[in-house]
PDB file of N, CA and C in Angstrom:
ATOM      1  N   UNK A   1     130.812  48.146  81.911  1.00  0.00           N
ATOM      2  CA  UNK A   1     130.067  47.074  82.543  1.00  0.00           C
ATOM      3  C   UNK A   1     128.577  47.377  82.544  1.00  0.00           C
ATOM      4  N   UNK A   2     128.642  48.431  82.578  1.00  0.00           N
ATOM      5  CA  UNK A   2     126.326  49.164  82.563  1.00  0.00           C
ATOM      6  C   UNK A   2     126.099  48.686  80.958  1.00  0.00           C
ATOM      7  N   UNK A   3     126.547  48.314  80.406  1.00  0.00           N
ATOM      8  CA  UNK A   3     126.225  48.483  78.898  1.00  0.00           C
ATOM      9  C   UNK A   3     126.323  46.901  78.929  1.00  0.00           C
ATOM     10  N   UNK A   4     127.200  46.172  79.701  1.00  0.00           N
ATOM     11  CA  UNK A   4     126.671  44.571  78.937  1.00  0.00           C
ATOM     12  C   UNK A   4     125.382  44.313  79.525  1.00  0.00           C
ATOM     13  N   UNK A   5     124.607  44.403  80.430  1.00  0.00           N
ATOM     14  CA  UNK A   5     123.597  43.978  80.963  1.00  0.00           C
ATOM     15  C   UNK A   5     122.307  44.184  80.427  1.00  0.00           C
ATOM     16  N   UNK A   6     122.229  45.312  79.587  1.00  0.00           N
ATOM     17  CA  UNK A   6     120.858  45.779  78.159  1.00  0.00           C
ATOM     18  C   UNK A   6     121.239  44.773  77.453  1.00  0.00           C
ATOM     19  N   UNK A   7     122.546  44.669  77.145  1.00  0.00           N
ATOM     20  CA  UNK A   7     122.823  43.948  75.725  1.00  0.00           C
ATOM     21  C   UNK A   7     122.589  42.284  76.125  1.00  0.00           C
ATOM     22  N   UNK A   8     122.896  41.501  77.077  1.00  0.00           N
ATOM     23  CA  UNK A   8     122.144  40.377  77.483  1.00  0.00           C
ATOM     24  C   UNK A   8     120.944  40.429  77.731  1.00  0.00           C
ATOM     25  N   UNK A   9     120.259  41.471  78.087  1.00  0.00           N
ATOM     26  CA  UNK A   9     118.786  41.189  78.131  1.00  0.00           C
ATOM     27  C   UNK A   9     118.131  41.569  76.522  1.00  0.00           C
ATOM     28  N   UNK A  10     118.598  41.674  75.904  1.00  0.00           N
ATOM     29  CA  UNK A  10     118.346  42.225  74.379  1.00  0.00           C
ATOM     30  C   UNK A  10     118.107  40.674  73.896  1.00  0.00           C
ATOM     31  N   UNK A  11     119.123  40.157  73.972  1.00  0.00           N
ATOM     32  CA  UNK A  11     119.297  38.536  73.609  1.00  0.00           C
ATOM     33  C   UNK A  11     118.011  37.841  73.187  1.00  0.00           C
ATOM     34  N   UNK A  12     117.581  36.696  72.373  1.00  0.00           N
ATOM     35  CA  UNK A  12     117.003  35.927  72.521  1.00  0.00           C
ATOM     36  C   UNK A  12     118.091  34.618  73.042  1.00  0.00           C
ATOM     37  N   UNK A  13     116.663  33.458  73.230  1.00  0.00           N
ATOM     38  CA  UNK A  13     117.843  31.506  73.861  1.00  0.00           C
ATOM     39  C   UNK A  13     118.752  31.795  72.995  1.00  0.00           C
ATOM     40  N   UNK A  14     118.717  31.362  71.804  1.00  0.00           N
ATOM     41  CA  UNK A  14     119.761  30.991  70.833  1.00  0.00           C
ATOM     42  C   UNK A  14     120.895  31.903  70.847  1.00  0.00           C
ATOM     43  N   UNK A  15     120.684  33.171  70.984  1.00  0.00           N
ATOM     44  CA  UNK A  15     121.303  34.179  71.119  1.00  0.00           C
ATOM     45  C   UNK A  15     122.597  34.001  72.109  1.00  0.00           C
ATOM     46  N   UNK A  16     121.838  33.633  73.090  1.00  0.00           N
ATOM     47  CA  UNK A  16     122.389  33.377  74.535  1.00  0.00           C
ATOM     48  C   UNK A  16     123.028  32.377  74.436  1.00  0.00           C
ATOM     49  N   UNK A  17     122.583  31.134  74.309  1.00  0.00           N
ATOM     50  CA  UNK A  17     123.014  29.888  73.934  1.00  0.00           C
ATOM     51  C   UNK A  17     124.379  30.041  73.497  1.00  0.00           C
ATOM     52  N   UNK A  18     124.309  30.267  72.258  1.00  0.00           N
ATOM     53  CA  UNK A  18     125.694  30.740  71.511  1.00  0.00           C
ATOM     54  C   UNK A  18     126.812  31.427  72.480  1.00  0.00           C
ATOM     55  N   UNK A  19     126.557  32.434  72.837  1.00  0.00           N
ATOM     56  CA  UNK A  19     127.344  33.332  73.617  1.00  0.00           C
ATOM     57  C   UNK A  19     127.905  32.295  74.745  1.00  0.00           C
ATOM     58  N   UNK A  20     127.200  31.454  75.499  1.00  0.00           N
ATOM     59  CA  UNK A  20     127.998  30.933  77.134  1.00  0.00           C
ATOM     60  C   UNK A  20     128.350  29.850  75.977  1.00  0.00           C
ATOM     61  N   UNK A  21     128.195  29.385  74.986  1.00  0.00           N
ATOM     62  CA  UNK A  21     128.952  27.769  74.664  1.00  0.00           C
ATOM     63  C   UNK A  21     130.289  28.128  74.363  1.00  0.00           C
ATOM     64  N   UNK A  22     130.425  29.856  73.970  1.00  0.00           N
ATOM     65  CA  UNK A  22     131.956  30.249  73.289  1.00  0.00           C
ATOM     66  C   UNK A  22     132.837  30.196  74.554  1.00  0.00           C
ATOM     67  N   UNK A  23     132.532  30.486  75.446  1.00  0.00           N
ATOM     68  CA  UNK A  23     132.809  30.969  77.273  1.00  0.00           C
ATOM     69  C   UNK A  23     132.871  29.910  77.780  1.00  0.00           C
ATOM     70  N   UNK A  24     133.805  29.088  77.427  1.00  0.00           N
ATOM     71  CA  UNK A  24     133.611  27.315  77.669  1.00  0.00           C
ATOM     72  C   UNK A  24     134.723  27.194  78.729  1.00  0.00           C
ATOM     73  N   UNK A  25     134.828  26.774  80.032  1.00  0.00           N
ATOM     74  CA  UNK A  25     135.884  26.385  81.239  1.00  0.00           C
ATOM     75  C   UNK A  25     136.460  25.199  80.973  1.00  0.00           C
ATOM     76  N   UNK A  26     137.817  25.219  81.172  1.00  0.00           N
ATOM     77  CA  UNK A  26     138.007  23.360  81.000  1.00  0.00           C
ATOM     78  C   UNK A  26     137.815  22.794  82.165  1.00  0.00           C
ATOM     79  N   UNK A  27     137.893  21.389  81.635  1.00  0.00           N
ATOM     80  CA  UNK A  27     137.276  20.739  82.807  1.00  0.00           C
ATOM     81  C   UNK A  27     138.533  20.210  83.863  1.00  0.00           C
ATOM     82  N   UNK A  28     138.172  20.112  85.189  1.00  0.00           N
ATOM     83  CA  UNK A  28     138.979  20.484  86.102  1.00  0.00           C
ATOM     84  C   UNK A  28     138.680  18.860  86.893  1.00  0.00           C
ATOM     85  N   UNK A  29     139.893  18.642  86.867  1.00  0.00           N
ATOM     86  CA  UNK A  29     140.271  16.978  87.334  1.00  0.00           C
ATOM     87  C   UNK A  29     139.247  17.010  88.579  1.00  0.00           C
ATOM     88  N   UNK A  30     139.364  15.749  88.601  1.00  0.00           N
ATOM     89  CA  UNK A  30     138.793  15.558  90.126  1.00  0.00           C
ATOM     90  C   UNK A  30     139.574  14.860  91.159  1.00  0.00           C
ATOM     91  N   UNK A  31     140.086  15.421  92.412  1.00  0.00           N
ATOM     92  CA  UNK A  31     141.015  15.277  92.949  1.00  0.00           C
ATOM     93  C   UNK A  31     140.093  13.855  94.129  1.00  0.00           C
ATOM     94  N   UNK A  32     141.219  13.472  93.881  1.00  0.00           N
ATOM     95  CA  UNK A  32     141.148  11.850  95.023  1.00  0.00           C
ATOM     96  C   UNK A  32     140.675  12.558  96.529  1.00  0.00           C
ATOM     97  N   UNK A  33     140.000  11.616  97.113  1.00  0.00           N
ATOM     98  CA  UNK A  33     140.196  12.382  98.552  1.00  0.00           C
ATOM     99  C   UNK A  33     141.045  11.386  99.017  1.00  0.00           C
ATOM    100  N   UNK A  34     142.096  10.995  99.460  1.00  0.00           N
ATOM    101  CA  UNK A  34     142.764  10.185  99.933  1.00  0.00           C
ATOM    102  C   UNK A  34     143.841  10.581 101.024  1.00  0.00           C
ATOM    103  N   UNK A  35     144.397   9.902 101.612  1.00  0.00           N
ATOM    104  CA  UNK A  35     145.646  10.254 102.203  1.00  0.00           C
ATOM    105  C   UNK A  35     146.244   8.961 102.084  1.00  0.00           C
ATOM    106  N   UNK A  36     147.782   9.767 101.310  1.00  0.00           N
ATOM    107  CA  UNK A  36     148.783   8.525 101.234  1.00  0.00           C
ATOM    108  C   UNK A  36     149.309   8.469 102.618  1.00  0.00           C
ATOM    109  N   UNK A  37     149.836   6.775 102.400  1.00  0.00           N
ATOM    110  CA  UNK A  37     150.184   5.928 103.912  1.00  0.00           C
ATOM    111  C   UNK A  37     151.536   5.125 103.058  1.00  0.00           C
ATOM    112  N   UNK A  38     152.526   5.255 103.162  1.00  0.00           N
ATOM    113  CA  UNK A  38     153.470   4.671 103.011  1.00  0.00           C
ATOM    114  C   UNK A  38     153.657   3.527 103.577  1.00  0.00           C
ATOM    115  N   UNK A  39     153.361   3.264 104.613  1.00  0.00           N
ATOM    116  CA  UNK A  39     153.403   1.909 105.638  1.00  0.00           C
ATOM    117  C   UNK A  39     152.468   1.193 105.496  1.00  0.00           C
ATOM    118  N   UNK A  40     151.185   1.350 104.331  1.00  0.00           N
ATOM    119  CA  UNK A  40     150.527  -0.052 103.739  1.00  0.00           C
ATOM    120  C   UNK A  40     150.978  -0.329 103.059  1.00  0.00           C
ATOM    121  N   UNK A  41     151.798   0.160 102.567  1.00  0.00           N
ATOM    122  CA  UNK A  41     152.356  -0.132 100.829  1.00  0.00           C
ATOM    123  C   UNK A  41     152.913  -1.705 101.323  1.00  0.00           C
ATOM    124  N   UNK A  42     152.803  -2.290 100.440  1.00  0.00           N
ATOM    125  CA  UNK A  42     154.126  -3.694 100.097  1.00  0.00           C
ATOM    126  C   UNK A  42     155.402  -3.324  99.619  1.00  0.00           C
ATOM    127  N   UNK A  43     156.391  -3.797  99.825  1.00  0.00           N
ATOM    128  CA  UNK A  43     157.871  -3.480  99.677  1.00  0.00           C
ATOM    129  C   UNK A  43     157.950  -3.885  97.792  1.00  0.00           C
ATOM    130  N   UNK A  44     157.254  -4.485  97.124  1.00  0.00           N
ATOM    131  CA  UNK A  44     157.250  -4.804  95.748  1.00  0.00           C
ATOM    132  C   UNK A  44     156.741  -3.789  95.482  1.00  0.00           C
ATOM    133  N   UNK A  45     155.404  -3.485  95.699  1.00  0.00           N
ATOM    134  CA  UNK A  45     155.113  -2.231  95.246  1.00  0.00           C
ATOM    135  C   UNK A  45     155.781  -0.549  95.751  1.00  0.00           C
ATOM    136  N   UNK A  46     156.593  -0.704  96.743  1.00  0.00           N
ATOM    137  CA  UNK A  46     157.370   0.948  96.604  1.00  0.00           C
ATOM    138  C   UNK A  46     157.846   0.574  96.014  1.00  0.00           C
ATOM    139  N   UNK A  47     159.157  -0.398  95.942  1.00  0.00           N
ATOM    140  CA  UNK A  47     160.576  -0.108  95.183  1.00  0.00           C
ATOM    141  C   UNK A  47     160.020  -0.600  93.731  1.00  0.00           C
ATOM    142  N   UNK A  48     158.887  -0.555  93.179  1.00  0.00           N
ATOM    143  CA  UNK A  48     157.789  -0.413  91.690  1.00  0.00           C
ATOM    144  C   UNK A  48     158.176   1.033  91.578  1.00  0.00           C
ATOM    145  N   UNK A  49     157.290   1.623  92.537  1.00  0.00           N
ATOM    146  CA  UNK A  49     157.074   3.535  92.309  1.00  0.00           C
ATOM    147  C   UNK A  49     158.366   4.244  92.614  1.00  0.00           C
ATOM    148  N   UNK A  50     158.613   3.819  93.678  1.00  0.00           N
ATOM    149  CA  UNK A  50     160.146   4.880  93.933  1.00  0.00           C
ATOM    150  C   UNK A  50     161.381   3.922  94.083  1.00  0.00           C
ATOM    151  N   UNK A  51     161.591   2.992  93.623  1.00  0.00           N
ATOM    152  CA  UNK A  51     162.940   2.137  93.421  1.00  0.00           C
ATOM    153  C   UNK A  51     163.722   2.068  95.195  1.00  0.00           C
ATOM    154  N   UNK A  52     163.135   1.766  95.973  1.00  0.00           N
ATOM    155  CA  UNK A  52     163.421   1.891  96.864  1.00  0.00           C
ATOM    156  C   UNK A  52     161.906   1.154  98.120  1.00  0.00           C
ATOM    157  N   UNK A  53     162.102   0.315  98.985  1.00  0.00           N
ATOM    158  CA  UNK A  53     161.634  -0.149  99.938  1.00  0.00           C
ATOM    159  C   UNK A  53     160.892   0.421 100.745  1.00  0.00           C
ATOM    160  N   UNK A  54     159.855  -0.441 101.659  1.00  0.00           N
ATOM    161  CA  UNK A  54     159.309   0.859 102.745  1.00  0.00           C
ATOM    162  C   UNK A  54     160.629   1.453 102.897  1.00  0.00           C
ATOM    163  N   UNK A  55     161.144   0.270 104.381  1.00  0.00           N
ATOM    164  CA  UNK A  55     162.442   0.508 105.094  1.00  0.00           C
ATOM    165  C   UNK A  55     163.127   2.045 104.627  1.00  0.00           C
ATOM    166  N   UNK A  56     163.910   1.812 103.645  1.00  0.00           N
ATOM    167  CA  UNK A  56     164.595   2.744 102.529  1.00  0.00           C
ATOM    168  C   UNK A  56     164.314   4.235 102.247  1.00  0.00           C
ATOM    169  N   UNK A  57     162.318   4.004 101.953  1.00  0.00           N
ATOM    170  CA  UNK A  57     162.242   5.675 101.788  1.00  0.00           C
ATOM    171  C   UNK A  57     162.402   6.435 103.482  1.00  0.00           C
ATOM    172  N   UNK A  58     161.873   5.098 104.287  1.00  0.00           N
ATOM    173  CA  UNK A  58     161.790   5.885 105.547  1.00  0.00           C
ATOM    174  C   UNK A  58     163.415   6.361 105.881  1.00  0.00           C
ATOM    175  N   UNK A  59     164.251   5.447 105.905  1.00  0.00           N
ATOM    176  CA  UNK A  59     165.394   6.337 105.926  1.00  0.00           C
ATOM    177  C   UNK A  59     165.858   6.740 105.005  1.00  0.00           C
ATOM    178  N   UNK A  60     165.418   7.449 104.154  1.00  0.00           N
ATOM    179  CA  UNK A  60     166.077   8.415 103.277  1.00  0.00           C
ATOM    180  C   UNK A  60     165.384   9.968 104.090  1.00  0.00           C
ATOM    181  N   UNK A  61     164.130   9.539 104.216  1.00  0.00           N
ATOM    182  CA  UNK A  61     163.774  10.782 104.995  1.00  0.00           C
ATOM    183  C   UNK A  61     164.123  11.066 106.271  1.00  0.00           C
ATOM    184  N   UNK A  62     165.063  10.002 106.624  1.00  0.00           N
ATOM    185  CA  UNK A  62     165.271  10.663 108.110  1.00  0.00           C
ATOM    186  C   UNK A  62     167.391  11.478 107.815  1.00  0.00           C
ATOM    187  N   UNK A  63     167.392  10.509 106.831  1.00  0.00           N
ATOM    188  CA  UNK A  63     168.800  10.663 106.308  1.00  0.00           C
ATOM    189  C   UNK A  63     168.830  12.727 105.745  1.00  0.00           C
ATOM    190  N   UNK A  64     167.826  13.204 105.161  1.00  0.00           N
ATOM    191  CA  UNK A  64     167.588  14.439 104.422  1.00  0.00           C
ATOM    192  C   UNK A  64     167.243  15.169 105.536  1.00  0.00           C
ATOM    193  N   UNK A  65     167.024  14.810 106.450  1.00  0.00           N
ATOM    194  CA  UNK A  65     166.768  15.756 108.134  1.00  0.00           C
ATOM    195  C   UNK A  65     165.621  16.921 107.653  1.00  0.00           C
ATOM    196  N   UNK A  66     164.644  16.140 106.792  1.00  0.00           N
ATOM    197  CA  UNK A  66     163.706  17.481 107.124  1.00  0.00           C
ATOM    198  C   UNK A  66     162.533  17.289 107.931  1.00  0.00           C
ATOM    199  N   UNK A  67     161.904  18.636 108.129  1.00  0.00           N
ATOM    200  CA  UNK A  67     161.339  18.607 109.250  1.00  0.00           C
ATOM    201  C   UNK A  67     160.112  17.568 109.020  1.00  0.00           C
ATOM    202  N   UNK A  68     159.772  17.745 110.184  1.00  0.00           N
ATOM    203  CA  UNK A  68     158.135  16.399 110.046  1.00  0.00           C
ATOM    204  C   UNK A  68     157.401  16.393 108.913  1.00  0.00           C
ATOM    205  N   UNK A  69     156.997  18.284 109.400  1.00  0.00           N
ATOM    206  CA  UNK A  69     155.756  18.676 108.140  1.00  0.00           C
ATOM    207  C   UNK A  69     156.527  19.643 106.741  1.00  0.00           C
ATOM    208  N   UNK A  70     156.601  18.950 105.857  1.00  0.00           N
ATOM    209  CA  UNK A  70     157.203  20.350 104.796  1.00  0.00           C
ATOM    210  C   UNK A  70     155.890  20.968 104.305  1.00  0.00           C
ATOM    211  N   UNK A  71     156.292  22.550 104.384  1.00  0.00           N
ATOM    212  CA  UNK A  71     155.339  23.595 104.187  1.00  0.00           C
ATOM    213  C   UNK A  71     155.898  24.688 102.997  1.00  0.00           C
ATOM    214  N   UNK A  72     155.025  24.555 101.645  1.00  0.00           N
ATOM    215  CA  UNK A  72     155.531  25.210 100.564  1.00  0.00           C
ATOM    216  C   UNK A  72     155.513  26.489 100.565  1.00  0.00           C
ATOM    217  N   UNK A  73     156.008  27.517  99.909  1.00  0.00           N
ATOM    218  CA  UNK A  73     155.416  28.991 100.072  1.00  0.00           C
ATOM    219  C   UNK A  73     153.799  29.424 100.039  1.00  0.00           C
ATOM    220  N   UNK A  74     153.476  28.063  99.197  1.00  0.00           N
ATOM    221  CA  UNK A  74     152.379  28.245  98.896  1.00  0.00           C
ATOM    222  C   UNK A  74     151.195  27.838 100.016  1.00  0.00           C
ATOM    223  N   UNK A  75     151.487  27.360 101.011  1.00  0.00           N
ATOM    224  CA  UNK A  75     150.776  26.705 101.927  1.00  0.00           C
ATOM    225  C   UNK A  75     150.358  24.839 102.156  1.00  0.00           C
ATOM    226  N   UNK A  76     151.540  24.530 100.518  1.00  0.00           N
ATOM    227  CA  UNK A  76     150.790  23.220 100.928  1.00  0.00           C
ATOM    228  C   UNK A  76     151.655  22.203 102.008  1.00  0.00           C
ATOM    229  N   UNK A  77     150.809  21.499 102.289  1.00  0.00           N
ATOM    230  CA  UNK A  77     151.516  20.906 103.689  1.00  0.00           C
ATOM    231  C   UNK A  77     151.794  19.606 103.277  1.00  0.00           C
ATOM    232  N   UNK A  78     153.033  18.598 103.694  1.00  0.00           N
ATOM    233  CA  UNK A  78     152.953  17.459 103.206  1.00  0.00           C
ATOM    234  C   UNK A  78     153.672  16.853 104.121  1.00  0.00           C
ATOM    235  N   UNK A  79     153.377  15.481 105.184  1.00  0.00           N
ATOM    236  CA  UNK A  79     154.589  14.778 105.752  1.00  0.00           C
ATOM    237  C   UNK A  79     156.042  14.415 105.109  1.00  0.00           C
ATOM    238  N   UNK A  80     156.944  14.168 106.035  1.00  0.00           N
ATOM    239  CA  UNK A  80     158.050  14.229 105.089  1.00  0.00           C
ATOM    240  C   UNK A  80     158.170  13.078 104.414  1.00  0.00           C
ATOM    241  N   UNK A  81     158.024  11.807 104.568  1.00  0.00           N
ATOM    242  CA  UNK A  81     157.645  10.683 104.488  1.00  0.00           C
ATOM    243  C   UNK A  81     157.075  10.925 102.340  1.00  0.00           C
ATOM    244  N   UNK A  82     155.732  11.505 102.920  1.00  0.00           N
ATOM    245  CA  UNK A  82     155.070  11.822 101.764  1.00  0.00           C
ATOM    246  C   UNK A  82     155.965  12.479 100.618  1.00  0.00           C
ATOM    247  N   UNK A  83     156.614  13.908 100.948  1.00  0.00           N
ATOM    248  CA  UNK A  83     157.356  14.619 100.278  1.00  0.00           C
ATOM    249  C   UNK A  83     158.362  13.954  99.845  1.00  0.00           C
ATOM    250  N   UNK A  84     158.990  13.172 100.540  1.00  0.00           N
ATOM    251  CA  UNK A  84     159.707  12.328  99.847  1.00  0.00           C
ATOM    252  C   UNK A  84     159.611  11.167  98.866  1.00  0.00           C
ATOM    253  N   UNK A  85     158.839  10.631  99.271  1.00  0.00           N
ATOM    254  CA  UNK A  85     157.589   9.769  98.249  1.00  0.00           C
ATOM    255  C   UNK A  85     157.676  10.434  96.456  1.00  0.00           C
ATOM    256  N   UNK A  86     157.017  12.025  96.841  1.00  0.00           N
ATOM    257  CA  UNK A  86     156.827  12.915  95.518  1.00  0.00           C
ATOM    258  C   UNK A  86     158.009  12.888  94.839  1.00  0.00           C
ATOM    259  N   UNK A  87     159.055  13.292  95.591  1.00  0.00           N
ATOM    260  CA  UNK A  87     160.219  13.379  95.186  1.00  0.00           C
ATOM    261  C   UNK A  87     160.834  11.901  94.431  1.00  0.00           C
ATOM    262  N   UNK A  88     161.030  11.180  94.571  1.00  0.00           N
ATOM    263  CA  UNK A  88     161.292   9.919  94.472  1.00  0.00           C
ATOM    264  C   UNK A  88     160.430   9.405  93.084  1.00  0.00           C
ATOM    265  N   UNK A  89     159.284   9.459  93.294  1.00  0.00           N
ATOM    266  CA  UNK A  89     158.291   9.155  92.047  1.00  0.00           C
ATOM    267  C   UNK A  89     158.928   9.908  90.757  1.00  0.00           C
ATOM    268  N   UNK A  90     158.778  11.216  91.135  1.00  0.00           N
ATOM    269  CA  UNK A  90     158.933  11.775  90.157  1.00  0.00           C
ATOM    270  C   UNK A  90     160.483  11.719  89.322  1.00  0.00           C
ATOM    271  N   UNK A  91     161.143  11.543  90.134  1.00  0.00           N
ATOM    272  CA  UNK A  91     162.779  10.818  89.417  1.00  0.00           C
ATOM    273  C   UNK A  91     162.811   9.572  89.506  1.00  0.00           C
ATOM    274  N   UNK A  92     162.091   8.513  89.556  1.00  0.00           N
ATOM    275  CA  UNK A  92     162.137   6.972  89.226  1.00  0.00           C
ATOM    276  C   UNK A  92     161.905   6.739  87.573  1.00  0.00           C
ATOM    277  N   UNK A  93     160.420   7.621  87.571  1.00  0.00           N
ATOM    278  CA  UNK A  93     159.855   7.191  86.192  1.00  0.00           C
ATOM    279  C   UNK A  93     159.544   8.784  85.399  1.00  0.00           C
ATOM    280  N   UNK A  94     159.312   9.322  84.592  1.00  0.00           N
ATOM    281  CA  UNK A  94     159.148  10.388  83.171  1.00  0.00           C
ATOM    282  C   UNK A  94     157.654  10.082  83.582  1.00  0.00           C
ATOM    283  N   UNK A  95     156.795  10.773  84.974  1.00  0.00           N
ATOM    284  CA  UNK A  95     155.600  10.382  84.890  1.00  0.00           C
ATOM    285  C   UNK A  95     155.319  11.850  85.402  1.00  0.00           C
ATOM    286  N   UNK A  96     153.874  12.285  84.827  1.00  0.00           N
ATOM    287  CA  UNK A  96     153.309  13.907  84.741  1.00  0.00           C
ATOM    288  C   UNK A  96     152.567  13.485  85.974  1.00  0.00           C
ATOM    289  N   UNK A  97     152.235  14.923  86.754  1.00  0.00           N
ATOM    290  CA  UNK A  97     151.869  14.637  88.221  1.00  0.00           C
ATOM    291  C   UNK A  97     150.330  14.129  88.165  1.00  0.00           C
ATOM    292  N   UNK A  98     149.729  14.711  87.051  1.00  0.00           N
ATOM    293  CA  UNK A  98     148.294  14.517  86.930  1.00  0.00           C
ATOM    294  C   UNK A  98     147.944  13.022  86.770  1.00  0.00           C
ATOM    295  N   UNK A  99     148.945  12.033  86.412  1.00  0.00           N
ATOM    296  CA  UNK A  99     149.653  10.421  86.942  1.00  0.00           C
ATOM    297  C   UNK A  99     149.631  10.668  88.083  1.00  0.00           C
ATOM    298  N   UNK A 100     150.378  11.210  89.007  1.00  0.00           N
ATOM    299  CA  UNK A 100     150.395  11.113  90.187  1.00  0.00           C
ATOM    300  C   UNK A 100     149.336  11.110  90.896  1.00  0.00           C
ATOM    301  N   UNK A 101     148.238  11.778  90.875  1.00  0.00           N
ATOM    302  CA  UNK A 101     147.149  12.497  91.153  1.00  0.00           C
ATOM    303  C   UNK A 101     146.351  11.392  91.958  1.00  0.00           C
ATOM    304  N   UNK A 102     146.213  10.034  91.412  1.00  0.00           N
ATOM    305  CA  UNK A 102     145.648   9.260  92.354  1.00  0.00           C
ATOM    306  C   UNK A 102     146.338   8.366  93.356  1.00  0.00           C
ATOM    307  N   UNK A 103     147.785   8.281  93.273  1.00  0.00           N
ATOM    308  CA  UNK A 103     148.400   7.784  94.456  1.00  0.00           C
ATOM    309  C   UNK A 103     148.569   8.543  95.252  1.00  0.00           C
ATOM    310  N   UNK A 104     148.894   9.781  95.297  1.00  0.00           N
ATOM    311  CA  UNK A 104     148.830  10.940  96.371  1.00  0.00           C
ATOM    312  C   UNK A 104     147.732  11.609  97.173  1.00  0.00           C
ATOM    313  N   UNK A 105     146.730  11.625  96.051  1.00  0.00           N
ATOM    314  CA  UNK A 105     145.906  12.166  96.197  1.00  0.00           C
ATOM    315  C   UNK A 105     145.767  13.950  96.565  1.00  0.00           C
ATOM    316  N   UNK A 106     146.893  14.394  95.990  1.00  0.00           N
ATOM    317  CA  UNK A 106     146.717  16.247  95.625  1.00  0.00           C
ATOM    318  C   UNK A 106     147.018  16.597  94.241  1.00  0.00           C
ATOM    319  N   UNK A 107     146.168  17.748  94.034  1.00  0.00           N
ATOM    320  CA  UNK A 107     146.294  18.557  92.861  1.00  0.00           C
ATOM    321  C   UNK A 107     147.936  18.195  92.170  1.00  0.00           C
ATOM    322  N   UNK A 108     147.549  18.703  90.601  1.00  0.00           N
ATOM    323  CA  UNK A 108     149.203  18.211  89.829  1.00  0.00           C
ATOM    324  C   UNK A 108     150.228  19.669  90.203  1.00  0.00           C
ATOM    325  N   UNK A 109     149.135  20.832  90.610  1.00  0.00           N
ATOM    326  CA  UNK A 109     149.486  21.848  90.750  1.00  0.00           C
ATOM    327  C   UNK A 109     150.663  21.424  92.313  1.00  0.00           C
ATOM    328  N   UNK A 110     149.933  21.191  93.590  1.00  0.00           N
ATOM    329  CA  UNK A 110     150.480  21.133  94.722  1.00  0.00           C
ATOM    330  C   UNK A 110     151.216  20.071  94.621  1.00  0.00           C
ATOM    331  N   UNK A 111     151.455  19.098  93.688  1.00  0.00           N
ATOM    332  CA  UNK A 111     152.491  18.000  93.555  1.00  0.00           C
ATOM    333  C   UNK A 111     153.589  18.675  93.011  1.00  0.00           C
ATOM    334  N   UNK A 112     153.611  19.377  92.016  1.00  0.00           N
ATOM    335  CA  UNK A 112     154.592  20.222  91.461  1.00  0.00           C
ATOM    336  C   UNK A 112     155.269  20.989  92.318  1.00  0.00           C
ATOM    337  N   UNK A 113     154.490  21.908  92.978  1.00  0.00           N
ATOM    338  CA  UNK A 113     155.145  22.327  94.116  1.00  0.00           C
ATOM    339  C   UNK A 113     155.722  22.004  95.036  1.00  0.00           C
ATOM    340  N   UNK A 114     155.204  21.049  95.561  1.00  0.00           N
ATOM    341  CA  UNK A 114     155.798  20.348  96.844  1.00  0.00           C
ATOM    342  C   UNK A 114     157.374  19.469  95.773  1.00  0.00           C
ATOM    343  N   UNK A 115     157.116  18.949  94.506  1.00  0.00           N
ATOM    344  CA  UNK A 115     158.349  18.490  94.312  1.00  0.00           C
ATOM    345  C   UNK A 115     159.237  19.129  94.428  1.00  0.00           C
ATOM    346  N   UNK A 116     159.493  20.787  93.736  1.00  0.00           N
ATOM    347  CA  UNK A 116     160.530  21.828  93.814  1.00  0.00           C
ATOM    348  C   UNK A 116     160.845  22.101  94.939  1.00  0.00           C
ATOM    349  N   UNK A 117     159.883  22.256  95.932  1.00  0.00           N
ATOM    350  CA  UNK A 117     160.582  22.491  97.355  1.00  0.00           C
ATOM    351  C   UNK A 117     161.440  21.299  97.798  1.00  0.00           C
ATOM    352  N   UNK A 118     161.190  20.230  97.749  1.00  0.00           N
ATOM    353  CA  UNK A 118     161.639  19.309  98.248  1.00  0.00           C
ATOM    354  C   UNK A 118     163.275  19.521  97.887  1.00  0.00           C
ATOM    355  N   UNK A 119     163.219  19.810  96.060  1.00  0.00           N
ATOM    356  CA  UNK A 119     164.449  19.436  95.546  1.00  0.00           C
ATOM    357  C   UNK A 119     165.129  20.824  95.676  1.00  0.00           C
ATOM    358  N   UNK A 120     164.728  21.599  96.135  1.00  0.00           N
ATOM    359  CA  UNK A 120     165.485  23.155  96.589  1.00  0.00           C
ATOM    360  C   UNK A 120     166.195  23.149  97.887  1.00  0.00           C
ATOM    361  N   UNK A 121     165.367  22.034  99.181  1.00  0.00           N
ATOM    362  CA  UNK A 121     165.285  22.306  99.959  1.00  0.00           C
ATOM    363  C   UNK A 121     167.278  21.046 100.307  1.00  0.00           C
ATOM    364  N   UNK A 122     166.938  19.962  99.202  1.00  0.00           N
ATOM    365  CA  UNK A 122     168.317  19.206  99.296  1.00  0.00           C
ATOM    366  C   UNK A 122     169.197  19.685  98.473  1.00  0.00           C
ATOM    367  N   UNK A 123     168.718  20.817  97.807  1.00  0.00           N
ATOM    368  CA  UNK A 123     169.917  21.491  96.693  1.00  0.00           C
ATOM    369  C   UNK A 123     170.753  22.533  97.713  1.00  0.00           C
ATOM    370  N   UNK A 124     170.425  23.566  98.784  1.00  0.00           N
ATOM    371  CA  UNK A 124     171.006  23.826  99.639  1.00  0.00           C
ATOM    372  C   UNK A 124     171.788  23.442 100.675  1.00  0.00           C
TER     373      UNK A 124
END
């Protein structure tokens, strides 16, 4: 590490230039700030996304007895309402979470997650 810091200051622009354009980050979605509300939805539009009614998802989630808040290993937190929502979406339609990304409004990463828990949590 003592030896890259001569060798960047050795550099000329172009030099440099070159070097950070190879060192390229991808670009990183931009997450909704939102919070989903199931109870604005219109009954055409759930049983659209999850084939199923307000009415319906709400009792499915009361039918699956989980708790209020589901909490992943990972820390993410989701009403059950919501978690069920994820769950549901994601077996209605062949849709990638980063789709999901603006009706939920969380990462495709914490959608992923929260789906497996969900479906671990009714596989037991």
């Amino acid at each position: 590490m003592n030896g890259a810091l001569p060798f960047l200051l050795d550099l000329n622009s172009e030099e440099l230039y070159m070097l950070l354009t190879l060192y390229d980050h991808p670009e990183r979605p931009v997450i909704p700030d939102i919070r989903f509300n199931l109870v604005s939805m219109a009954d055409a539009n759930a049983e659209k996304e999850f084939r199923f009614d307000v009415r319906g998802v709400l009792e499915l989630a009361r039918l699956f007895e989980l708790p209020e808040f589901v909490i992943t290993s990972e820390r993410d937190k989701a009403h059950k309402t919501e978690a069920v929502c994820i769950l549901l979406a994601r077996l209605s339609y062949p849709n990638r979470n980063y789709d999901m990304m603006q009706r939920f409004g969380r990462s495709p990463s914490a959608l992923s997650r929260l789906f497996s828990h969900i479906g671990t949590i009714l596989l037991v």
